[in-house]
Protein backbone atom coordinates (compact mmCIF):
# COMPACT_ATOMS: atom_id res chain seq x y z
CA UNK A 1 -26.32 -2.34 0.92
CA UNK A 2 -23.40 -3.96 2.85
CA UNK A 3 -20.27 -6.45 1.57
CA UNK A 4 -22.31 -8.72 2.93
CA UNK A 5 -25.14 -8.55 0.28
CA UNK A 6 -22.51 -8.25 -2.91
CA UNK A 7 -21.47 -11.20 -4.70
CA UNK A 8 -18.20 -12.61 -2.92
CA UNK A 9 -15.17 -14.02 -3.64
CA UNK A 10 -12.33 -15.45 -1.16
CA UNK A 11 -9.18 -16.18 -0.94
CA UNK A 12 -6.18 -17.41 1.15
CA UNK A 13 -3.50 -14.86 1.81
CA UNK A 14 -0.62 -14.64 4.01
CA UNK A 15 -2.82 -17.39 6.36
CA UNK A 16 -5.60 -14.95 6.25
CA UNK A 17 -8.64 -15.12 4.82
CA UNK A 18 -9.68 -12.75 2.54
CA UNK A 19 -13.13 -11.61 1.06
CA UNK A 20 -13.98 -8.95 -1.93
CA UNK A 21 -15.93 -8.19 -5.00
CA UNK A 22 -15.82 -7.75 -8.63
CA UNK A 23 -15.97 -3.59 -8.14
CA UNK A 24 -11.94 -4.01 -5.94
CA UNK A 25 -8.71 -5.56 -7.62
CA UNK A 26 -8.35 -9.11 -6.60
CA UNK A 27 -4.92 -9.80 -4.64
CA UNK A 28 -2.12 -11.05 -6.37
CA UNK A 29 -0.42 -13.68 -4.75
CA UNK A 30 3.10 -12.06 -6.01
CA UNK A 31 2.43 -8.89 -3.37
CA UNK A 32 2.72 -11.04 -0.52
CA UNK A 33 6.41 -10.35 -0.97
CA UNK A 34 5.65 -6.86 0.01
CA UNK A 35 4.17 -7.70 3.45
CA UNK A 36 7.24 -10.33 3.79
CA UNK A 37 9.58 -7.23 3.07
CA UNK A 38 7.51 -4.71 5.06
CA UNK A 39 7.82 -7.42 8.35
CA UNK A 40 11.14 -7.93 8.22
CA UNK A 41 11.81 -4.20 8.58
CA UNK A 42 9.71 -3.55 11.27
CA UNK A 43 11.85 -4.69 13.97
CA UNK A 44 14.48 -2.07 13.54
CA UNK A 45 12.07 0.54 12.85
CA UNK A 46 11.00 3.60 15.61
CA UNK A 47 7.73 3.44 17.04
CA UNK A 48 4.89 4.68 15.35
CA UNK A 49 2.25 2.72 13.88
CA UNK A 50 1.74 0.85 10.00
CA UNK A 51 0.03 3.18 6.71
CA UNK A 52 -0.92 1.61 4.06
CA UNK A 53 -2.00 3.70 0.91
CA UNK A 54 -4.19 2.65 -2.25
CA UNK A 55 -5.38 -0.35 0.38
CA UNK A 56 -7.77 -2.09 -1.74
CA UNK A 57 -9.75 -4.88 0.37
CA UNK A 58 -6.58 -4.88 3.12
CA UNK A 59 -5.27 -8.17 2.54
CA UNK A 60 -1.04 -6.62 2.34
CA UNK A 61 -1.86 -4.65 5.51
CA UNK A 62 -3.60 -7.32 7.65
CA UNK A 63 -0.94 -9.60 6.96
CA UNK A 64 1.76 -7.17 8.41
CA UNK A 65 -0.63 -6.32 11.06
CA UNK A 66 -1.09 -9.83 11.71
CA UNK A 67 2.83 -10.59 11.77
CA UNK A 68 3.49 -6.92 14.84
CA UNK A 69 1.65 -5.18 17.65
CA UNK A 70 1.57 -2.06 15.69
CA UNK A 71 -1.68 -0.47 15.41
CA UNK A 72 -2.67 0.23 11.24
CA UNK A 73 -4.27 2.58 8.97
CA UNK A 74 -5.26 1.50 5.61
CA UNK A 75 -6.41 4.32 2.86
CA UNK A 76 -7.96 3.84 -0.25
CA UNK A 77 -10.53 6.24 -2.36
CA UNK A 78 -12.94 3.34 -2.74
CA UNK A 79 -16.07 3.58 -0.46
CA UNK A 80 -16.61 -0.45 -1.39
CA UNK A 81 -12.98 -1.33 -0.56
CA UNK A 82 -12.54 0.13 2.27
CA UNK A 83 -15.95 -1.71 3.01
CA UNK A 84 -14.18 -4.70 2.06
CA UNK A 85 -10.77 -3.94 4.20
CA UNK A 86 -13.10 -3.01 7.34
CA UNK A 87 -15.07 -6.57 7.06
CA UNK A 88 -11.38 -8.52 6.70
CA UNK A 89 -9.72 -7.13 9.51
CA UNK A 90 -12.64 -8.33 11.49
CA UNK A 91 -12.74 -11.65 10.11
CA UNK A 92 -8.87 -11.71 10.97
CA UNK A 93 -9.41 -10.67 14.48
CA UNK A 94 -7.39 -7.19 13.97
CA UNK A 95 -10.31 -4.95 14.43
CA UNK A 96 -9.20 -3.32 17.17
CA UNK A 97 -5.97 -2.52 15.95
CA UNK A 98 -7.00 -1.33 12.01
CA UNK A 99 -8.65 1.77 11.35
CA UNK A 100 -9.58 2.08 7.23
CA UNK A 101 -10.38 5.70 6.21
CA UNK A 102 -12.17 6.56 3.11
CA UNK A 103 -9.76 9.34 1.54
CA UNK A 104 -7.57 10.01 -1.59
CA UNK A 105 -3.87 9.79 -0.40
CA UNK A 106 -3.35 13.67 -0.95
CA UNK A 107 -5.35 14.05 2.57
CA UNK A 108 -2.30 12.49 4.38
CA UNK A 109 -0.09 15.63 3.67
CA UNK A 110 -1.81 17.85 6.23
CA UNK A 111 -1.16 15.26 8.73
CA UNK A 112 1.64 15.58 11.09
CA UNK A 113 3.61 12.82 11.34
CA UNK A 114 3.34 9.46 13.53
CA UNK A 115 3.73 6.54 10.59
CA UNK A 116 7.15 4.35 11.04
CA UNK A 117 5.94 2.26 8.53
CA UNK A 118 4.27 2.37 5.27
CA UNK A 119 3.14 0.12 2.33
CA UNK A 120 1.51 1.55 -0.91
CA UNK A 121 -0.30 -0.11 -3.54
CA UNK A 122 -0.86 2.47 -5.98
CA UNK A 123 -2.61 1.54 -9.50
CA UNK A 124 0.55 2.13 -12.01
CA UNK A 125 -1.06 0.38 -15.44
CA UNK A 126 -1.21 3.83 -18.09
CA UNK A 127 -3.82 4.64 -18.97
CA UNK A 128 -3.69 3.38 -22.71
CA UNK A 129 -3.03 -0.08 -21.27
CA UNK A 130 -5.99 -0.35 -18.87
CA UNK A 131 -8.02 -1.89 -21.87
CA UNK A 132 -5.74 -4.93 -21.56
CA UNK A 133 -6.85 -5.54 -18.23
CA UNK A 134 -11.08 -5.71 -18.91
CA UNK A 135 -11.32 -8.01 -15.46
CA UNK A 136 -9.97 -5.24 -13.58
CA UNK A 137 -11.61 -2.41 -12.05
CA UNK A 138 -9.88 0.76 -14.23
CA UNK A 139 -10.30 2.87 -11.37
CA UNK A 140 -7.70 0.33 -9.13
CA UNK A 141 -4.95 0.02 -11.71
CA UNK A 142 -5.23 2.89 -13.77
CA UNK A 143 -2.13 4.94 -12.75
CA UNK A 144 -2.06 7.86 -15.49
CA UNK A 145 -0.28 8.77 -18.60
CA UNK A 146 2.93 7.00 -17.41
CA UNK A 147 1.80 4.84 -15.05
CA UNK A 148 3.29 7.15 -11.98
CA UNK A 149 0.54 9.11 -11.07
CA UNK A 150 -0.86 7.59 -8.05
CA UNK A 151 2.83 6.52 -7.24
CA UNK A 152 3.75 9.84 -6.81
CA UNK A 153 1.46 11.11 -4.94
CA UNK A 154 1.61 8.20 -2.39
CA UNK A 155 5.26 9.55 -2.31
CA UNK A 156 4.50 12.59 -1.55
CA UNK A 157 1.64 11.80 1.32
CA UNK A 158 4.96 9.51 2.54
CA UNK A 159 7.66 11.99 2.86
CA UNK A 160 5.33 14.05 5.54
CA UNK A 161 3.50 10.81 7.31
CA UNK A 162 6.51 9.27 8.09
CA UNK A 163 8.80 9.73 11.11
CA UNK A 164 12.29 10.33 10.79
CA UNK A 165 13.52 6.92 10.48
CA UNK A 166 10.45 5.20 9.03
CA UNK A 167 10.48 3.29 6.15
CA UNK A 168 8.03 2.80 2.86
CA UNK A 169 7.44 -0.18 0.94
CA UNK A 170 5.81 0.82 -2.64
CA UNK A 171 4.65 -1.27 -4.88
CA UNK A 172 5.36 -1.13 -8.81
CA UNK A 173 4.58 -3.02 -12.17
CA UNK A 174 8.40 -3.65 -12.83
CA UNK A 175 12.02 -3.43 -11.70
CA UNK A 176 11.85 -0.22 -14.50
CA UNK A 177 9.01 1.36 -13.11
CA UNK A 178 10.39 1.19 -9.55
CA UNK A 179 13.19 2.88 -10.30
CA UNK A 180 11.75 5.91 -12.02
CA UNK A 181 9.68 5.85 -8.91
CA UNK A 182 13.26 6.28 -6.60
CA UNK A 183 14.09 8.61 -9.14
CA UNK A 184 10.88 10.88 -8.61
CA UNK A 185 11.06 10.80 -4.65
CA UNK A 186 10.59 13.82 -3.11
CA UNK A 187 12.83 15.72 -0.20
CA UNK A 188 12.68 13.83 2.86
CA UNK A 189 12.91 10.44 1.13
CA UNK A 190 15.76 8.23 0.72
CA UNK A 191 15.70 4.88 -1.99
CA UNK A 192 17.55 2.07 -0.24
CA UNK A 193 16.39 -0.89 -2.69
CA UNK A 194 14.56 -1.87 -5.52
CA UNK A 195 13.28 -5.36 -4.47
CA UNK A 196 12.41 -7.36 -7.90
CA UNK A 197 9.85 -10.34 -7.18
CA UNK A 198 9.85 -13.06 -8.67
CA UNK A 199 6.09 -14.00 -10.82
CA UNK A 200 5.46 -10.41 -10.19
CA UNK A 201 6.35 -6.80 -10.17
CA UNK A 202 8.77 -4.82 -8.11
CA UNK A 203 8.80 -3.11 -4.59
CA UNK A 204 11.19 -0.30 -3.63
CA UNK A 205 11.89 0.52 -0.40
CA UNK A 206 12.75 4.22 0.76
CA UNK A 207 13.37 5.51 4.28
CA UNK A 208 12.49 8.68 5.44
CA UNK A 209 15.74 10.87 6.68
CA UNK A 210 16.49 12.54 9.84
CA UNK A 211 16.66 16.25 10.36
CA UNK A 212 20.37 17.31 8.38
CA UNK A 213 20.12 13.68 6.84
CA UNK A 214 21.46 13.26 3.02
CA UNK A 215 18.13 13.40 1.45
CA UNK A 216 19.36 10.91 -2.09
């Protein structure tokens, strides 16, 4: 079976448009914000091409790879999503510059690194709360005890896929939640922002520092 025999739905987003099914989290119009942010750093960023982690069906990736010439990788755990984020970036025309790899972030860390810039989309509903959510797929917003699970470990995969220089763009339920995220981040990382959008949730933005660079 292929996305093409599921039951679709579609959606406009970021001028793209965007197909998925019930089994991967339908996009938010609110994260659009983070492909707005993610653009408008790319400019002064090194080269090195565009990760995005916890991808679900691609839409927050195409729409930065729409908006640069940087080539993109988009991760995600999901065998259907990534299904889902190979058929949009096809639809979009971006084919030949997205590659979508079926992996859990965690794979990333072995990876040398050739990323200047990163988006992640981690689940970060607890646990406990993930009944309050029944149209939702549990297994794309359930983010752990605390809600940092997944967040943390896209950090992690982050600190070693970047390039000196890079920046991340990480996605979070709240201004809060994005800030115990900057608190968390591991050596290597630096928080620069915590980007509150409005009708949504929060992005915070963290560069990764040069060799002998203040690390906080």
């Amino acid at each position: 079976m292929t996305v093409d025999d599921l039951p679709t739905y579609r959606t406009r987003f970021g001028g793209l448009d965007i197909a998925y099914d019930a089994t991967v989290l339908e996009p938010r119009g609110w994260t659009l914000a983070q492909s707005v942010v993610a653009l408008d750093l790319e400019p002064a960023l090194p080269p090195g091409a565009v990760l995005e982690l916890c991808s679900g069906a691609g839409h927050i990736g195409l729409v930065v790879a729409a908006g640069c010439m940087r080539s993109l990788v988009q991760v995600d755990a999901s065998p259907t999503a990534c299904d889902w984020a190979r058929h949009n970036a096809a639809r979009a025309g971006l084919a030949d510059r997205v590659a979508v790899r079926c992996a859990d972030v965690a794979s990333l860390s072995a990876e040398p690194a050739r990323f200047a810039l990163a988006i992640a989309d981690p689940p970060y509903v607890r646990s406990e709360e993930t009944r309050w959510h029944p149209h939702d797929p549990v297994e794309a917003i359930d983010g752990g005890d605390d809600g940092l699970d997944v967040a943390k470990a896209c950090l992690e995969a982050l600190a070693s896929a970047l390039v000196p220089g890079g920046a991340a763009v990480v996605q979070a339920r709240d201004h809060t939640q994005a800030v115990a995220d900057a608190r968390w981040l591991p050596p290597g990382l630096a928080a620069k922002e915590v980007h509150t959008v409005e009708g949504g949730g929060a992005l915070l933005i963290a560069t990764r520092c040069g060799p002998g660079a203040e690390l906080r």
